[in-house]
Protein backbone atom coordinates (compact mmCIF):
# COMPACT_ATOMS: atom_id res chain seq x y z
CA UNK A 1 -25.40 36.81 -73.48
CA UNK A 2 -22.93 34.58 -72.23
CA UNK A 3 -19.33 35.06 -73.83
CA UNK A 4 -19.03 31.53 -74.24
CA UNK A 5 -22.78 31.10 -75.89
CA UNK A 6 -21.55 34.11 -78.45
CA UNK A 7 -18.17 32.10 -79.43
CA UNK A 8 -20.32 28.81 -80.15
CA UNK A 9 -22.88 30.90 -82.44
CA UNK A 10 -20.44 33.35 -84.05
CA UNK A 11 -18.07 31.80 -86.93
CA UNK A 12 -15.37 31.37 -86.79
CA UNK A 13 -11.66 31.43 -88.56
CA UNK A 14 -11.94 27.76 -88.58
CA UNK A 15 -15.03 26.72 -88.67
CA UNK A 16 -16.55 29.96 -91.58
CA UNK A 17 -20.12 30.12 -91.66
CA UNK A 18 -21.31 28.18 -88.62
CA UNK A 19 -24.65 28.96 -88.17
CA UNK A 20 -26.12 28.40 -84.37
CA UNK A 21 -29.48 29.21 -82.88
CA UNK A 22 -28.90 29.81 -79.18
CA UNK A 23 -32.85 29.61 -77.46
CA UNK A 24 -33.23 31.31 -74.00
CA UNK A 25 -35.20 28.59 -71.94
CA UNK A 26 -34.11 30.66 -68.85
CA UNK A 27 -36.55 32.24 -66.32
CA UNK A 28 -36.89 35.73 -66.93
CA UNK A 29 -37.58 37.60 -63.91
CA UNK A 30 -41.12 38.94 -64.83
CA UNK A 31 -42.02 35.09 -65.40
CA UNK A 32 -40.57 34.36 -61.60
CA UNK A 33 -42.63 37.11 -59.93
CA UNK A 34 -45.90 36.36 -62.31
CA UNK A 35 -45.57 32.83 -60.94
CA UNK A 36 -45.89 33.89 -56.83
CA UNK A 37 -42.25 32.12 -57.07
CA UNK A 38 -40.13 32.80 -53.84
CA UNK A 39 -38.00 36.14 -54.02
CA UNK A 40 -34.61 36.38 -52.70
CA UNK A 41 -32.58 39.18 -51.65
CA UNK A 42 -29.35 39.57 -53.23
CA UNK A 43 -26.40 40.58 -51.12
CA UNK A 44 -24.84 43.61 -51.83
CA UNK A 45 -21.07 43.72 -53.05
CA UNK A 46 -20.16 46.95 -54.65
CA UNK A 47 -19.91 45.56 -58.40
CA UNK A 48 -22.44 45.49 -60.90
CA UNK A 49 -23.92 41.99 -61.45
CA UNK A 50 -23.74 41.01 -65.34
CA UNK A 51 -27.13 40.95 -66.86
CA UNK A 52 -27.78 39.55 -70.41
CA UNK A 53 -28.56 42.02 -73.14
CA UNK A 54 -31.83 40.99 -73.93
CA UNK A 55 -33.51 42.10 -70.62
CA UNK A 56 -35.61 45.17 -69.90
CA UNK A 57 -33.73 47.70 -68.53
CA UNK A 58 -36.52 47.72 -65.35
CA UNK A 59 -35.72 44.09 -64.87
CA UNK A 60 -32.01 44.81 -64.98
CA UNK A 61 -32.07 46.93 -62.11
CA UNK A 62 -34.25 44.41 -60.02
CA UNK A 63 -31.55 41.60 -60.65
CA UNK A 64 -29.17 43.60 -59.03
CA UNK A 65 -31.15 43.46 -55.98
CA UNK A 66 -33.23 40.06 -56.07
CA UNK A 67 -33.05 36.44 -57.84
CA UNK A 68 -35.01 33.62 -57.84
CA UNK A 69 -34.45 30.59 -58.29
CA UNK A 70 -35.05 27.24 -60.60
CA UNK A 71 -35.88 25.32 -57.30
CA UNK A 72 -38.05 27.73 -56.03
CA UNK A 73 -40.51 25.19 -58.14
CA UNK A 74 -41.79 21.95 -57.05
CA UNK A 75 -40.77 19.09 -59.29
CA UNK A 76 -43.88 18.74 -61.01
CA UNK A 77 -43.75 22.88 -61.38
CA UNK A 78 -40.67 22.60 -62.64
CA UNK A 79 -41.55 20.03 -65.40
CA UNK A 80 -44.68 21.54 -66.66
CA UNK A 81 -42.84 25.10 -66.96
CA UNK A 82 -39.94 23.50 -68.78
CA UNK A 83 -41.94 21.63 -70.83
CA UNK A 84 -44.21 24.25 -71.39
CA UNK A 85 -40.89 26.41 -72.89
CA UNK A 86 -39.96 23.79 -75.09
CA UNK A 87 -43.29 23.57 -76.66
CA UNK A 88 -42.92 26.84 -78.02
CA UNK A 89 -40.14 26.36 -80.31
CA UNK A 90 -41.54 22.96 -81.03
């Protein structure tokens, strides 16, 4: 998780008992290939590319070698997927 995202939901000295759902809207990599979205190849640079916690170690591995991306989606894709992600936490 982003270090910023884990400063906003953690509490702090000042602000004691803050209490902040972070959702992941994001699109996780099984999602992208599931979809027939474009694949890119990632170039390599000798470091390790940060990967949030919550994804499967298999899926880790792939990110260091591929991405895709958001506008790999038409518009009208694009909507109805982030739409469809919202829906879910209503």
């Amino acid at each position: 998780m982003c270090y910023l995202l884990v400063k906003i939901q953690n509490e702090t000295g000042a602000r004691p008992g803050r209490k902040v759902k972070i959702i992941n809207l994001g699109l996780d990599p099984e999602e992208a290939v599931a979809m027939g979205l474009e694949i890119e190849k990632v170039e390599k640079s000798g470091r390790k590319k940060g990967v949030a916690s919550y994804v499967d170690p298999v899926w880790e591995g792939w990110l260091q070698q591929y991405r895709v991306e958001l506008n790999a989606m038409s518009t009208p894709q694009f909507i109805a997927w982030l739409e469809g992600k919202i829906q879910l936490y209503g």
